[in-house]
Protein backbone atom coordinates (compact mmCIF):
# COMPACT_ATOMS: atom_id res chain seq x y z
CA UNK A 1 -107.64 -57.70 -55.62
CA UNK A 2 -107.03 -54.30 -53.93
CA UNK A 3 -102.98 -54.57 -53.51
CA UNK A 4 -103.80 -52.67 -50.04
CA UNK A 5 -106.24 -55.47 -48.87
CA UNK A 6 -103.82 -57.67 -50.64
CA UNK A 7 -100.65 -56.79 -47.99
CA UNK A 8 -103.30 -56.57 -45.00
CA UNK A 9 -104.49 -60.40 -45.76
CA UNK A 10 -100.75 -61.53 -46.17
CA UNK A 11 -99.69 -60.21 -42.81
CA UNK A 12 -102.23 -62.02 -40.96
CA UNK A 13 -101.63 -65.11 -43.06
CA UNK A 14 -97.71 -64.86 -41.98
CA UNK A 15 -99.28 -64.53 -38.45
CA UNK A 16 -101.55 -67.06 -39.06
CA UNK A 17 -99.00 -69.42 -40.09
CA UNK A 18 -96.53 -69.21 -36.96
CA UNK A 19 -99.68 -69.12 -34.48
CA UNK A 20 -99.35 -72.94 -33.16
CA UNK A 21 -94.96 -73.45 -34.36
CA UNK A 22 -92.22 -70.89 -34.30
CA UNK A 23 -91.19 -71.20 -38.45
CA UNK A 24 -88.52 -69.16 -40.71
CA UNK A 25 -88.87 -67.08 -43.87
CA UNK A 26 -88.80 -70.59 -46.21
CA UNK A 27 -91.27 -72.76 -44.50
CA UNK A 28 -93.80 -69.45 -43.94
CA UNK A 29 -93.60 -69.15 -47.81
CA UNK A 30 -94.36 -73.17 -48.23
CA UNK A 31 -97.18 -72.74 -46.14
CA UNK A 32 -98.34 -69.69 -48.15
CA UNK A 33 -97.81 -70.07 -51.14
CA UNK A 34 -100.93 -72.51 -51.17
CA UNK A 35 -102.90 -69.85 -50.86
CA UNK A 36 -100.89 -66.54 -52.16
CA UNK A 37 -97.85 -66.38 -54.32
CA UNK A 38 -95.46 -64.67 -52.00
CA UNK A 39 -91.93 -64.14 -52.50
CA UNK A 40 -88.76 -63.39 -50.28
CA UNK A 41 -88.87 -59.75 -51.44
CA UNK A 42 -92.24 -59.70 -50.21
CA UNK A 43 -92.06 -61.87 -46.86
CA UNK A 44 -89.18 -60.70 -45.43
CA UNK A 45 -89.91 -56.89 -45.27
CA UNK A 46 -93.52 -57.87 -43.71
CA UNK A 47 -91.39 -60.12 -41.14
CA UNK A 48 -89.49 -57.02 -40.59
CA UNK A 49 -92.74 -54.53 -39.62
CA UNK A 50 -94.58 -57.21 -37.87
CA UNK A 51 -91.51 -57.61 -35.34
CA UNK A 52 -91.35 -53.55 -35.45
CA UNK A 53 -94.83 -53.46 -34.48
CA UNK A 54 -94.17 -55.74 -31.75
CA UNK A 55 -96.60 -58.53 -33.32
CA UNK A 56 -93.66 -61.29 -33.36
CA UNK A 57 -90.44 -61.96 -32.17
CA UNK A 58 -87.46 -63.54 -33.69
CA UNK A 59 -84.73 -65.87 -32.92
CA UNK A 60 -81.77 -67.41 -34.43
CA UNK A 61 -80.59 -71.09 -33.65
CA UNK A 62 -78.21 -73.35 -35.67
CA UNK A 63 -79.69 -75.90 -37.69
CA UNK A 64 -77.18 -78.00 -39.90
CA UNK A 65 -74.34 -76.12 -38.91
CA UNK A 66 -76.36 -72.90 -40.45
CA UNK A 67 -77.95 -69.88 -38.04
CA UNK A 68 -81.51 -69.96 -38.94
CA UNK A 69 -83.72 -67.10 -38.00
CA UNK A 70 -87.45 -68.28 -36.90
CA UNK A 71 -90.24 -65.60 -35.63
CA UNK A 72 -92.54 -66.46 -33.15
CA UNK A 73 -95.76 -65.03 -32.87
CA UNK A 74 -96.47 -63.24 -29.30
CA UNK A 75 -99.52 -61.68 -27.86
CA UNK A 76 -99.94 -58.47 -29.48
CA UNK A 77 -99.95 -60.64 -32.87
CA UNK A 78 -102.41 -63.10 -31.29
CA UNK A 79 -104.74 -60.41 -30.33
CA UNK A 80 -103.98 -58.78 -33.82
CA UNK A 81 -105.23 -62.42 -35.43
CA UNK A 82 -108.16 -62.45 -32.90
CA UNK A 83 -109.65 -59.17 -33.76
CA UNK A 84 -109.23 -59.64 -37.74
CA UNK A 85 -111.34 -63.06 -37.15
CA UNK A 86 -114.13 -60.96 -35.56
CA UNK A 87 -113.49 -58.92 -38.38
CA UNK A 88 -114.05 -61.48 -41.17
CA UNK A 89 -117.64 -61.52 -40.01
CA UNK A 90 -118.59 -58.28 -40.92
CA UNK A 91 -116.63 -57.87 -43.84
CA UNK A 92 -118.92 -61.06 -44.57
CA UNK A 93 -122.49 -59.32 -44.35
CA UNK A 94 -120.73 -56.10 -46.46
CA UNK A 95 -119.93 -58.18 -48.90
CA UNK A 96 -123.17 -60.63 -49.18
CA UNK A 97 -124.60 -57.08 -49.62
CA UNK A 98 -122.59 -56.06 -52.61
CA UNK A 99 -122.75 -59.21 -53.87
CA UNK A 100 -126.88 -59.59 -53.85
């Protein structure tokens, strides 16, 4: 696969997977990783851009006597996720035509 479709994909999966639950860096890459090998040198930088872009938000909190950092998805990202599901659609029909 295209590495620059690659990264595109895994951004919206990391949005994707904090859309309904506020998560950190380990449990995104659980979710993931079902789908995509990703690592921690790979997640965290996206993490990084995505709150730059103002598409999430981060926190920390203690869990287990440990500060935990979780991200939390806001509206920009939502409307981010939004537009690349209308987007799926075409990309769809381009592909049904390359693929006929």
């Amino acid at each position: 696969m295209d590495i620059q479709l690659k990264k595109g994909l895994l951004e919206l999966m990391v949005l994707a997977s904090i859309k309904y639950e506020d998560s950190y860096g380990y449990k995104i890459i659980q979710d993931i990783s079902s789908i995509m090998e990703v690592s921690e040198s790979t997640l965290y930088p996206i993490l990084k851009r995505l709150e730059k872009q103002k598409l999430v938000k981060s926190y920390n909190t203690t869990y287990n006597s440990r500060i935990r950092k979780y991200y939390k998805i806001i509206t920009k990202g939502r409307e981010k996720l939004s537009k690349a599901t209308e987007d799926y659609e075409e990309v769809k029909r381009m592909y049904a035509f390359i693929k006929r």
